[in-house]
N, C-alpha and C. Protein backbone atom coordinates (compact mmCIF):
# COMPACT_ATOMS: atom_id res chain seq x y z
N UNK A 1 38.03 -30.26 -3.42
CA UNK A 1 37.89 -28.82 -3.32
C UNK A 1 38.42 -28.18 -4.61
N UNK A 2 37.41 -27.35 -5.55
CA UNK A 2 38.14 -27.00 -6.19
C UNK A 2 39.29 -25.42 -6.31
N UNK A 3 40.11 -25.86 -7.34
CA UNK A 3 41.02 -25.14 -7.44
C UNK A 3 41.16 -23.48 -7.18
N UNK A 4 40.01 -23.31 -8.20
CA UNK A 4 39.60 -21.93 -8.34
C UNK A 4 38.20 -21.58 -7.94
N UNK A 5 37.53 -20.56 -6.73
CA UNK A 5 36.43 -20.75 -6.45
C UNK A 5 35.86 -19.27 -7.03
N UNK A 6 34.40 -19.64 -7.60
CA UNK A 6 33.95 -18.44 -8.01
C UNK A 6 33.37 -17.46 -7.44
N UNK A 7 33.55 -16.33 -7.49
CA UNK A 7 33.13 -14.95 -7.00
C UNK A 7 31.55 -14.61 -7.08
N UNK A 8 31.01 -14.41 -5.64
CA UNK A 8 29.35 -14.37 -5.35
C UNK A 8 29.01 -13.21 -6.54
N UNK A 9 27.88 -13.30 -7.18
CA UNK A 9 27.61 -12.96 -7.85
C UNK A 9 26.26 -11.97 -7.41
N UNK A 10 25.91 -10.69 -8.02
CA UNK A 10 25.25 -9.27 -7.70
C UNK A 10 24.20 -9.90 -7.73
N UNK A 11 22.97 -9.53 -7.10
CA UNK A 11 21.37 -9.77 -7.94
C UNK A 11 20.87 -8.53 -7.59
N UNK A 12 20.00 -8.34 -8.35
CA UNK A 12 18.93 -7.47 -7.94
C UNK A 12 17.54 -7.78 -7.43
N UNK A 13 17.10 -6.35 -6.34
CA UNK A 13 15.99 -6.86 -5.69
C UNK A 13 14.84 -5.83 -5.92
N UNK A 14 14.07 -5.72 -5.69
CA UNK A 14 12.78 -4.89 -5.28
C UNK A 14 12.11 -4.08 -4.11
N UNK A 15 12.87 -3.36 -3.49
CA UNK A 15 12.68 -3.01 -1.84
C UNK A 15 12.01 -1.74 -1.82
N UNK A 16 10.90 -1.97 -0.61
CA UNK A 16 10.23 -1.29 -0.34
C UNK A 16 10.65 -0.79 0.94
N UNK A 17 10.38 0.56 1.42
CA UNK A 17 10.66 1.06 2.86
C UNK A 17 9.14 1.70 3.10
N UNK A 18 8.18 1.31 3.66
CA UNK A 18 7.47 2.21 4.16
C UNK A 18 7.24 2.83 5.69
N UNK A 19 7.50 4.27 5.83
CA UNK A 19 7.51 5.05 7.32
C UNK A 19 6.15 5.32 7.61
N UNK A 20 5.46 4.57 8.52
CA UNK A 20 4.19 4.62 8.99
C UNK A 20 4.06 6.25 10.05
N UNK A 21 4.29 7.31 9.45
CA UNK A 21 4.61 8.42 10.81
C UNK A 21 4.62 9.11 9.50
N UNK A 22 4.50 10.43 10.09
CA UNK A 22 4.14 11.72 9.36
C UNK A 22 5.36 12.22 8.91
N UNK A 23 5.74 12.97 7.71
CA UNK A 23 6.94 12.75 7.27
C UNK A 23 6.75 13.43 6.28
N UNK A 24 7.89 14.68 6.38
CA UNK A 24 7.76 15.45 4.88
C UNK A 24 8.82 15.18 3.94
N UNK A 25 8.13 15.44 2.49
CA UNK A 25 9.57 15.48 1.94
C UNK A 25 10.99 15.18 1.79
N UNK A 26 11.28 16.58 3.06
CA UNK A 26 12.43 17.01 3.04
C UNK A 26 13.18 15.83 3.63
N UNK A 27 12.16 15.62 5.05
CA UNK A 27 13.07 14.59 5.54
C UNK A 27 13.10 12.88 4.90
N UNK A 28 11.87 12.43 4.04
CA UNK A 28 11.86 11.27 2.90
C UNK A 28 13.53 11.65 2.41
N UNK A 29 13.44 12.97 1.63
CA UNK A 29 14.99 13.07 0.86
C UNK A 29 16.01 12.63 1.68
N UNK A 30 16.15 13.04 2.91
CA UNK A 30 17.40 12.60 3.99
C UNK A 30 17.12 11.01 4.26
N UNK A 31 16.21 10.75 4.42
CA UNK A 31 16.41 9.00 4.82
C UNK A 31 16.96 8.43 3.56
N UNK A 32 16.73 8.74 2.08
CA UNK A 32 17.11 8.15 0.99
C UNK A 32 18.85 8.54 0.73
N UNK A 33 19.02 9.66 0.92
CA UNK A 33 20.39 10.06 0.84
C UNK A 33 20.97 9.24 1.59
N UNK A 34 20.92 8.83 3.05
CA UNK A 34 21.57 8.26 3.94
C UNK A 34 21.90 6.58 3.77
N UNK A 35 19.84 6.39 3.15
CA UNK A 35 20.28 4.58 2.95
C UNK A 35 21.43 4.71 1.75
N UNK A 36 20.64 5.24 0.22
CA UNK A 36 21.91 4.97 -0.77
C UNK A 36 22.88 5.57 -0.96
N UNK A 37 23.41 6.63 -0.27
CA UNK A 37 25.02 7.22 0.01
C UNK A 37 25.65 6.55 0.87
N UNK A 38 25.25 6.84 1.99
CA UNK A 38 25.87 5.65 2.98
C UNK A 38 25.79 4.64 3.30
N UNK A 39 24.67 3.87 3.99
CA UNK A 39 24.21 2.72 4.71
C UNK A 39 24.78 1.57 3.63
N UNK A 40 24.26 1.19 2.42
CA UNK A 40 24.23 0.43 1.01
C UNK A 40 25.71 0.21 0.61
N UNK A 41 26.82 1.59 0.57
CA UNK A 41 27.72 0.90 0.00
C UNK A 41 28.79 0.66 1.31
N UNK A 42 28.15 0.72 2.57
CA UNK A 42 29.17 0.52 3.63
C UNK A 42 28.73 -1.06 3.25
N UNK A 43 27.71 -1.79 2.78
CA UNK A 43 27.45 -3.19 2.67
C UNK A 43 27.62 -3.92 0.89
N UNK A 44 28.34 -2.93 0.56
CA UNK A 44 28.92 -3.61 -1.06
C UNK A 44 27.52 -3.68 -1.51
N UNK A 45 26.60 -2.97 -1.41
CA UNK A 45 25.54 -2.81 -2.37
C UNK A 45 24.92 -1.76 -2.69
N UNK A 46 24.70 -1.55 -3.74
CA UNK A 46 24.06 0.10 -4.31
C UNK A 46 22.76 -0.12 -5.03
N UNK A 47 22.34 1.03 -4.89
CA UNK A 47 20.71 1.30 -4.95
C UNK A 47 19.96 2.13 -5.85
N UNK A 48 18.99 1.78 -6.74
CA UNK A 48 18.72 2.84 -7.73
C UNK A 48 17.03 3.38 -6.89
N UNK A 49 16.69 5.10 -6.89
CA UNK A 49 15.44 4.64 -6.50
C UNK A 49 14.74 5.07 -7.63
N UNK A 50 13.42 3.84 -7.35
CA UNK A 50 12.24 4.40 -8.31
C UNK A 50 11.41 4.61 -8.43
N UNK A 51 11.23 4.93 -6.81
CA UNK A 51 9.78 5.98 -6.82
C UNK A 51 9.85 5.85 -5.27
N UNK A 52 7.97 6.44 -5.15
CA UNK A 52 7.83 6.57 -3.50
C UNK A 52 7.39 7.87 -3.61
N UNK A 53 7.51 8.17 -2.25
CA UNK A 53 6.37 9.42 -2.24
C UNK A 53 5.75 9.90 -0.70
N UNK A 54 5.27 10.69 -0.69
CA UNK A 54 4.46 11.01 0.91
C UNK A 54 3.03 10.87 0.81
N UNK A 55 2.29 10.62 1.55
CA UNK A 55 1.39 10.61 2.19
C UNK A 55 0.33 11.63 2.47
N UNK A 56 -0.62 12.25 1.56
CA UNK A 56 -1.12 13.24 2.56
C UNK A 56 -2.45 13.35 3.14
N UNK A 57 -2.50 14.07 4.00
CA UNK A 57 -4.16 13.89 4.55
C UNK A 57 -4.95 14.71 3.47
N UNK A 58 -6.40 14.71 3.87
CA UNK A 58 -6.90 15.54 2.95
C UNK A 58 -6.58 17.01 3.15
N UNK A 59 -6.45 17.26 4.39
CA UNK A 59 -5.96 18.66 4.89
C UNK A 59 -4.63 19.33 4.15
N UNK A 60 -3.77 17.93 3.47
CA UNK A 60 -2.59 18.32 3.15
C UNK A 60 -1.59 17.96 3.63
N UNK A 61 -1.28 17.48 4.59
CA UNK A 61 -0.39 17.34 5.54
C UNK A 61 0.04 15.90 5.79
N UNK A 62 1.40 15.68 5.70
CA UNK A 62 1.94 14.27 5.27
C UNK A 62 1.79 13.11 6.81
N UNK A 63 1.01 11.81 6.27
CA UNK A 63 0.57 11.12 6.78
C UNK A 63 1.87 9.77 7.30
N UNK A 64 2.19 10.00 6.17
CA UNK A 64 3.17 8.02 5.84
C UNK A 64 3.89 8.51 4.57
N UNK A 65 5.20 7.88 4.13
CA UNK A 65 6.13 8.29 3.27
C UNK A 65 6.72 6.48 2.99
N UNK A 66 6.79 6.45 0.99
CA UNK A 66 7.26 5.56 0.83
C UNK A 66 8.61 5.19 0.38
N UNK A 67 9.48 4.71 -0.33
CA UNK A 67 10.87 4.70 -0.69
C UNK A 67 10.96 3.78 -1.17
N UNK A 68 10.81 3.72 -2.72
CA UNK A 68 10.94 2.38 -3.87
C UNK A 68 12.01 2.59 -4.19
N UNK A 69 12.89 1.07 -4.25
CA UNK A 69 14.41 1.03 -4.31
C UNK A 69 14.43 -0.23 -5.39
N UNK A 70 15.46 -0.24 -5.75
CA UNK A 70 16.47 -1.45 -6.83
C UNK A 70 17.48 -1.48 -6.27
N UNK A 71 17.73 -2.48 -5.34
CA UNK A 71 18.89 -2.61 -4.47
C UNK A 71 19.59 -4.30 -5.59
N UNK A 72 21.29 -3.23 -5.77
CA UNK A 72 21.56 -5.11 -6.13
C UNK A 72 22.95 -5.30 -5.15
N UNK A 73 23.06 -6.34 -4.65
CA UNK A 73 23.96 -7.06 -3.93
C UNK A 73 24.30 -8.11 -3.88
N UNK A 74 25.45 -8.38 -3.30
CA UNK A 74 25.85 -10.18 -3.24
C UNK A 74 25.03 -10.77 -1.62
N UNK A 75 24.99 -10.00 -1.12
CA UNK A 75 24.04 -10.77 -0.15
C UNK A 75 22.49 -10.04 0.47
N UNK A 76 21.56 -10.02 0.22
CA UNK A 76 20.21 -9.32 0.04
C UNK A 76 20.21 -9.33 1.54
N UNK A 77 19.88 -11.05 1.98
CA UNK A 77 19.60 -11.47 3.62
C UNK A 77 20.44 -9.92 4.43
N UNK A 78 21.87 -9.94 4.32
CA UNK A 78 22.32 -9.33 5.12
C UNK A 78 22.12 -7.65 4.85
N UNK A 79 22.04 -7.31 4.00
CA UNK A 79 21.62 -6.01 3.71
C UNK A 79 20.06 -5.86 4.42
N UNK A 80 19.04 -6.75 4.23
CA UNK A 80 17.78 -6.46 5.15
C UNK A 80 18.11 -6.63 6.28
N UNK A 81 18.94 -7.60 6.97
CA UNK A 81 19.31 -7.14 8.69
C UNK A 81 19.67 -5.53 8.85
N UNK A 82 20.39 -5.13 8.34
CA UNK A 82 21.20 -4.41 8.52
C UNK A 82 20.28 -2.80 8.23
N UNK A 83 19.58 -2.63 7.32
CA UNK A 83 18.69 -2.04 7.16
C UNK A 83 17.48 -1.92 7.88
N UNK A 84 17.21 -2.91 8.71
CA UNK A 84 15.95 -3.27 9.76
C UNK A 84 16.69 -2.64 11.21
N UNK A 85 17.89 -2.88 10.71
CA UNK A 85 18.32 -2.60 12.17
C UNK A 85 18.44 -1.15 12.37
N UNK A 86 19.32 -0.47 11.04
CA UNK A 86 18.96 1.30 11.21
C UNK A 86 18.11 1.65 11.59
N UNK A 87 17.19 1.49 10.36
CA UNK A 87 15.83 2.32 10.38
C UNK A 87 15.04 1.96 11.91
N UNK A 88 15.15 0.93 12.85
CA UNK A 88 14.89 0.76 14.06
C UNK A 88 15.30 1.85 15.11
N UNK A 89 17.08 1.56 14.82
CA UNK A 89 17.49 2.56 15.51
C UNK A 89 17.92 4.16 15.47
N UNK A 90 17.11 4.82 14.03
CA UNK A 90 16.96 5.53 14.47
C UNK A 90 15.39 6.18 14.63
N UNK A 91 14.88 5.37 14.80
CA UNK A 91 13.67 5.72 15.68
C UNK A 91 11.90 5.73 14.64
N UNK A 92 11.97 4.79 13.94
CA UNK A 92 11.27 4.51 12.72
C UNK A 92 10.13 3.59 13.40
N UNK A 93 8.90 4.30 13.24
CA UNK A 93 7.39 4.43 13.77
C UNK A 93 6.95 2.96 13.59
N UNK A 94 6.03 2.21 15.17
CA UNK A 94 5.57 1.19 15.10
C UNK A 94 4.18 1.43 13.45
N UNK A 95 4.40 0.21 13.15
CA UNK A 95 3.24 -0.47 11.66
C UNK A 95 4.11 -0.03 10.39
N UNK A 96 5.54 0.60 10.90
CA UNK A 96 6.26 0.63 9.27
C UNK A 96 6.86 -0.62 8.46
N UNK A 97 7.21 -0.99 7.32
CA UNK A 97 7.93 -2.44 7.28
C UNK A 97 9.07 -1.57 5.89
N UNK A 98 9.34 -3.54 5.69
CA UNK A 98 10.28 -3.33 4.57
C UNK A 98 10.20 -4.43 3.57
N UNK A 99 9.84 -4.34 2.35
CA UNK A 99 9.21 -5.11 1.31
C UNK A 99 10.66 -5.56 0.66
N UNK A 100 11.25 -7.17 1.27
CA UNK A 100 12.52 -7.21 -0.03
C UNK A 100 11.70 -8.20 -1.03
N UNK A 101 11.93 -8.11 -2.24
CA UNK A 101 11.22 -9.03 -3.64
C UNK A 101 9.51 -9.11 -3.14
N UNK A 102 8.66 -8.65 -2.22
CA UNK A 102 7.66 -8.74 -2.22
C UNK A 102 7.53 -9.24 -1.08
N UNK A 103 8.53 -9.73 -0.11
CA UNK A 103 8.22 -10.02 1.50
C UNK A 103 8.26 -9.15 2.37
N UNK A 104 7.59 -8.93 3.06
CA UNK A 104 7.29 -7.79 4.22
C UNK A 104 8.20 -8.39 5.66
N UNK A 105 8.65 -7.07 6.09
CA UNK A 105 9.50 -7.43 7.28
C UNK A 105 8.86 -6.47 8.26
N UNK A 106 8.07 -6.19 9.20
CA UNK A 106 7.64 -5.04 9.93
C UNK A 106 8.87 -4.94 10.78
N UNK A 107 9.16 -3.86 10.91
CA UNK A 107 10.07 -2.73 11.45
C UNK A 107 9.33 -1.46 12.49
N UNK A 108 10.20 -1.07 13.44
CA UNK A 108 9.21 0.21 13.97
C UNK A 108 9.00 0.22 15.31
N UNK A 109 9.07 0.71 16.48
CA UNK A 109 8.65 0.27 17.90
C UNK A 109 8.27 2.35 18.43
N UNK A 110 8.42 2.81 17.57
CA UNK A 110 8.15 4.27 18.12
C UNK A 110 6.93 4.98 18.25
N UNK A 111 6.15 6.31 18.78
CA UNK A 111 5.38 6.39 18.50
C UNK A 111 5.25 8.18 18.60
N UNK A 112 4.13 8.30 17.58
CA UNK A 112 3.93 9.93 17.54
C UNK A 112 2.76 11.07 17.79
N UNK A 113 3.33 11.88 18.19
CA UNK A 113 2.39 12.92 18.44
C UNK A 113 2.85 14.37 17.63
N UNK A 114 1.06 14.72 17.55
CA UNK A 114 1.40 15.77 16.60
C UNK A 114 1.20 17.36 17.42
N UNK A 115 1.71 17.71 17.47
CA UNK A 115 1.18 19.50 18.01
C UNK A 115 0.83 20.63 17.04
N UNK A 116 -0.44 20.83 16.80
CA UNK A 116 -0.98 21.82 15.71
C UNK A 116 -1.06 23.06 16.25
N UNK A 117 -0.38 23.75 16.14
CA UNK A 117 -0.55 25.32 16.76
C UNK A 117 -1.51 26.14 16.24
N UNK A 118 -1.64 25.98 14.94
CA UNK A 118 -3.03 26.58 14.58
C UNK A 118 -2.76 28.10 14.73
N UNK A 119 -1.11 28.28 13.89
CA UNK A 119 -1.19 30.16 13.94
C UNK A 119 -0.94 29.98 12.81
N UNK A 120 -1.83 30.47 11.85
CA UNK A 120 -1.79 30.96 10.83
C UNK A 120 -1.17 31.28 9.79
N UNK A 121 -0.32 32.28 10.99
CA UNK A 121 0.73 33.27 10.47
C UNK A 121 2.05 33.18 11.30
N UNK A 122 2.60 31.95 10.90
CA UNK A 122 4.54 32.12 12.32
C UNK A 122 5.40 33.20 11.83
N UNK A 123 5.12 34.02 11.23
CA UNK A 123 6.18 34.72 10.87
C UNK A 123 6.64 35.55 11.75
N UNK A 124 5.35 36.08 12.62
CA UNK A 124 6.04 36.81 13.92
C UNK A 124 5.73 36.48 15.40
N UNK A 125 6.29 35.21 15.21
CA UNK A 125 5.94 34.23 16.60
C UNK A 125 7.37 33.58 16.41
N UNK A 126 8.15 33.59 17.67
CA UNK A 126 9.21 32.67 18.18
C UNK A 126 9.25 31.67 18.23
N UNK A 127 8.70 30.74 17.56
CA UNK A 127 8.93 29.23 17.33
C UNK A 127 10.02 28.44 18.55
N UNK A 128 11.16 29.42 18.16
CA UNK A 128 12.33 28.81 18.38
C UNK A 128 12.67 28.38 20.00
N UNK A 129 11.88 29.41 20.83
CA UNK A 129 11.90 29.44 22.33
C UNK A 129 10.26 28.30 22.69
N UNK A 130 10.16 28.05 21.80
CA UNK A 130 8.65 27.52 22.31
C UNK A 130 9.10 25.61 21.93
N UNK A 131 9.75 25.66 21.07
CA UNK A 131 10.57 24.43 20.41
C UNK A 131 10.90 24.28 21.16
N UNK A 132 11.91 24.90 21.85
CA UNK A 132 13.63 24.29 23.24
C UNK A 132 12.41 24.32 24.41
N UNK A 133 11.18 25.17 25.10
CA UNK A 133 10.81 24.96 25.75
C UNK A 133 9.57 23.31 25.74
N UNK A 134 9.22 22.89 24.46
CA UNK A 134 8.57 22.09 24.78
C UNK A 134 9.37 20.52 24.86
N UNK A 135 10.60 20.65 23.87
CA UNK A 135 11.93 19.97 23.98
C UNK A 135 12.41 19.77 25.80
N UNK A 136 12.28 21.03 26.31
CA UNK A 136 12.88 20.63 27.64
C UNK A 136 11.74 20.09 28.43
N UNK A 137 10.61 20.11 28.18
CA UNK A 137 9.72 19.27 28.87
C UNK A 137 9.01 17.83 28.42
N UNK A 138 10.21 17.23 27.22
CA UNK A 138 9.91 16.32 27.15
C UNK A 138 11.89 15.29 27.82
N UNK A 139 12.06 15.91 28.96
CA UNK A 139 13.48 15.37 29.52
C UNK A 139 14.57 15.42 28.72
N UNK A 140 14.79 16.62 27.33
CA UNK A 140 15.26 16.41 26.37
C UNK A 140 15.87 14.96 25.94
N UNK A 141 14.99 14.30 25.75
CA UNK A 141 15.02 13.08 24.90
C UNK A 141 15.27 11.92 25.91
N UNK A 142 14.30 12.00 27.13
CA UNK A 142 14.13 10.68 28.04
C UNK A 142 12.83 10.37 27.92
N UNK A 143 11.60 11.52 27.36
CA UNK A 143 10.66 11.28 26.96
C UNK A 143 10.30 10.47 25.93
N UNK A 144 10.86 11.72 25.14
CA UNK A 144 10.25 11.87 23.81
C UNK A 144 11.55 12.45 23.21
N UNK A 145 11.40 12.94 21.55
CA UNK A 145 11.98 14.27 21.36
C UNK A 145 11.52 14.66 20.03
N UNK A 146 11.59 15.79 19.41
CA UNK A 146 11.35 16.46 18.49
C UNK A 146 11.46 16.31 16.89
N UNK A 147 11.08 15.82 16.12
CA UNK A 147 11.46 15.14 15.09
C UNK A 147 11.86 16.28 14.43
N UNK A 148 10.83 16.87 13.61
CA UNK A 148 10.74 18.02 12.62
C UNK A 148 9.78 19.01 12.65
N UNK A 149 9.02 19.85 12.26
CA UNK A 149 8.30 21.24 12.19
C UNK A 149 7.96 21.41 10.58
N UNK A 150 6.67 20.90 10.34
CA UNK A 150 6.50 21.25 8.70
C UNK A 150 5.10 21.96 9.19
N UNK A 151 4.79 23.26 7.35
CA UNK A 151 3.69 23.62 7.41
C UNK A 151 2.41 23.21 7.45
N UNK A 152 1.20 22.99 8.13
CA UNK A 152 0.07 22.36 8.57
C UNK A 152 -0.82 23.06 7.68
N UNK A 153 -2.20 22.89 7.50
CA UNK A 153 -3.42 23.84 6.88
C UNK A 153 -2.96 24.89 7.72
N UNK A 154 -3.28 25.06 9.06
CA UNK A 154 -3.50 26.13 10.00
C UNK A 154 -2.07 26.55 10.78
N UNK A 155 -0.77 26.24 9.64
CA UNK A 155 0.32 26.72 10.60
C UNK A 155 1.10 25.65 10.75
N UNK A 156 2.25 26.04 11.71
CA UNK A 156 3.14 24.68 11.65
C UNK A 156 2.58 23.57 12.73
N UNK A 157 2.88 22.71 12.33
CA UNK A 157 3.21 21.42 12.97
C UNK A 157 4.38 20.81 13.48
N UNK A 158 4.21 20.44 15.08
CA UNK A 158 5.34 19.93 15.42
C UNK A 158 4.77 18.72 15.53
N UNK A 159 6.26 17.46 15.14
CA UNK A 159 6.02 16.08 15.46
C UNK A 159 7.21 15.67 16.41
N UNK A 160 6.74 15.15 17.34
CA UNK A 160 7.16 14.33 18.64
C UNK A 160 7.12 12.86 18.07
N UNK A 161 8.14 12.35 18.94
CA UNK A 161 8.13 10.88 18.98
C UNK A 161 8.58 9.90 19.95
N UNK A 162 8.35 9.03 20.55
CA UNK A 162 9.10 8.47 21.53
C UNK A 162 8.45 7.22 21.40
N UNK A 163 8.72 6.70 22.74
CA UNK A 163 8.69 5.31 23.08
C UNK A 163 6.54 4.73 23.35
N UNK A 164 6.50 6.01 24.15
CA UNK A 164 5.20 6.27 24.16
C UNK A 164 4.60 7.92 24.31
N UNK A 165 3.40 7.58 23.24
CA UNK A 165 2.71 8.52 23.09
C UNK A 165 1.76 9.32 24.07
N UNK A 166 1.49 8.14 24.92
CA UNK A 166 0.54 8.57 25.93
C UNK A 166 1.59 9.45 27.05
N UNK A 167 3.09 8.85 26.99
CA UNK A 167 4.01 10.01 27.99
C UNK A 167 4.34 11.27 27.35
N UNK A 168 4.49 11.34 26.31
CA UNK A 168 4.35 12.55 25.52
C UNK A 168 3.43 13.43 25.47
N UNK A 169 2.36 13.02 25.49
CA UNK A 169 1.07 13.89 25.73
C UNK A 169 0.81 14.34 26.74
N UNK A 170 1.27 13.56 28.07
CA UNK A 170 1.27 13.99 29.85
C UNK A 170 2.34 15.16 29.82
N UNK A 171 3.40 15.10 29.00
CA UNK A 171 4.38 15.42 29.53
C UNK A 171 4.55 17.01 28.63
N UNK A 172 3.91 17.11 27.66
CA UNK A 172 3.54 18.27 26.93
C UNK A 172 2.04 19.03 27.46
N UNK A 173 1.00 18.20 27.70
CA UNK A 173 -0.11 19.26 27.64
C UNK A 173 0.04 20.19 29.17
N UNK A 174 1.37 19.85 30.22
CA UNK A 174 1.23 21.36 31.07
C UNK A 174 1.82 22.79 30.83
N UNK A 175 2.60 22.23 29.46
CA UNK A 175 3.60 23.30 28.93
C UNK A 175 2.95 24.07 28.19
N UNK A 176 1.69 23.83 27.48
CA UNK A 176 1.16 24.37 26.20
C UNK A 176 0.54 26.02 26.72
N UNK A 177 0.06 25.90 27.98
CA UNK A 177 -0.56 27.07 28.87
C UNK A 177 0.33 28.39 29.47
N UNK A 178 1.58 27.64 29.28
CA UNK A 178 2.55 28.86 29.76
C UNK A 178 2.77 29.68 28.15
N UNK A 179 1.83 29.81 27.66
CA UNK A 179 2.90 30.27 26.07
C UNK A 179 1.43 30.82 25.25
N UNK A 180 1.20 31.69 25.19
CA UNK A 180 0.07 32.37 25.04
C UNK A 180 0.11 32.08 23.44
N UNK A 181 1.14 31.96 22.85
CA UNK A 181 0.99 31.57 20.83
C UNK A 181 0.18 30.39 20.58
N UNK A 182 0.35 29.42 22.23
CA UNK A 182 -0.32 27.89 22.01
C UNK A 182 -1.36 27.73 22.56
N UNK A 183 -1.97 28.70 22.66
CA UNK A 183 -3.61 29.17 23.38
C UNK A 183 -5.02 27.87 22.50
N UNK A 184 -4.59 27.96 21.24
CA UNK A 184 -5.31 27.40 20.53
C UNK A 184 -4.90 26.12 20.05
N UNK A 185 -3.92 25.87 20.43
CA UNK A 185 -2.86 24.84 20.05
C UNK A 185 -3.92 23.42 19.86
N UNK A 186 -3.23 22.15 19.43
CA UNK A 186 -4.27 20.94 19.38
C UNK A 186 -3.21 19.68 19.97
N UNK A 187 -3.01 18.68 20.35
CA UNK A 187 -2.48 17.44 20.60
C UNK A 187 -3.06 16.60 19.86
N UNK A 188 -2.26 15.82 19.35
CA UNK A 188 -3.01 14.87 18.73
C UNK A 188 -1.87 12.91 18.06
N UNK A 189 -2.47 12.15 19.18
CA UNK A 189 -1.82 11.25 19.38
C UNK A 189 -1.71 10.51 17.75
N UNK A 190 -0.45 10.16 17.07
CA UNK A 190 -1.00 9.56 15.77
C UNK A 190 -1.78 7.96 16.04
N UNK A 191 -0.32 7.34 16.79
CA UNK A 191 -1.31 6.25 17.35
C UNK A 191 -2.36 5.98 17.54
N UNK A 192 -2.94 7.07 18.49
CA UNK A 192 -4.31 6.23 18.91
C UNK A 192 -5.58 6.90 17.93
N UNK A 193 -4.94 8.44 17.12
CA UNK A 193 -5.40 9.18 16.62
C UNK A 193 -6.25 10.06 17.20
N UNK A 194 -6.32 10.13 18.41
CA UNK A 194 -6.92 10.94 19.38
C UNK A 194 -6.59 12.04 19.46
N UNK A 195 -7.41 13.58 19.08
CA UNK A 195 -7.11 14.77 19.67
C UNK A 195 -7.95 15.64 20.60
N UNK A 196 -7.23 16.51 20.82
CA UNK A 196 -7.73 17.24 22.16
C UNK A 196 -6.91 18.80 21.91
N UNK A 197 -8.57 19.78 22.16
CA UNK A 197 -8.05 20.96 22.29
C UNK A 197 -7.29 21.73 23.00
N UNK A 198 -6.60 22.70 23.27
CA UNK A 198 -5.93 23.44 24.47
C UNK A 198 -6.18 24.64 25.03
């Protein structure tokens, strides 16, 4: 055995995160803040990013979001557990993965729905009571629950997510009728990609 044993040594890797789910920006910026502020150096490894990006439909409106990283560490293996395991738990869309040096790890068991309200103009519409009311009819979060609210072609967009999409959609389209702003409203499963008017 020898005397003096040497100290694991850094490497660098190539990691990819891709979020198969609709995803703006703002919130791309928060998943990146979180992996390389927090998550990375709670595991003695830090992260440069170098690129990535969102997704958009032709309409405009963000589809899938990517997150190109330079992760270097003394142990890669355990940093991709550990990273597979967040982004799992906190609720990261079935068909997303994670690219370390060029190997794909699929990640993801969630699923989404989109609600297009199709007003135009929210500036003088209550969002906020129509949010907590469609929130409380998804069991606040035994369903489903509420991801985020970004601008759509035709207005905002809410995205739902849960376990399943098809209970989300049961469990939202009796609410949409009590609320005269969501008269025109749309559902629209990402999964199956199925929509339906209201």
């Amino acid at each position: 055995m020898p005397l003096f044993s040497r100290k694991p040594q850094s490497s660098t890797h190539a990691v990819t995160i891709h979020f198969a789910q609709p995803m703006s920006p703002h919130v791309r910026h928060a998943q990146e803040d979180g992996i390389v502020g927090t998550l990375l150096p709670q595991l003695d490894a830090s992260a440069v990013i170098i690129g990535g990006g969102t997704a958009l439909s032709a309409e405009g409106e963000p589809v899938a979001a990517d997150i190109e990283l330079t992760v270097t560490a003394v142990d890669i293996d355990r940093v991709t557990i550990e990273l597979l395991g967040v982004l799992e738990s906190n609720g990261i869309a079935r068909g997303s993965w994670v690219a370390v040096d060029g190997r794909k790890h699929p990640v993801g068991s969630t699923e989404y729905v989109l609600l297009r309200t199709h007003l135009h103009s929210a500036a003088s519409e209550d969002l906020t009571g129509v949010t907590i009311a469609l929130q409380a009819a998804l069991g606040s979060g035994a369903i489903g629950w509420h991801d985020e609210t970004y601008a759509g072609a035709t207005g905002p967009v809410f995205v739902f997510s849960g376990s399943s999409a098809e209970s989300i959609l049961a469990a939202l389209r009796p609410t949409l009728p009590l609320h005269s702003s969501l008269g025109a409203a749309e559902l629209a499963s990402v999964t199956a990609g199925a929509a339906e008017s209201k």
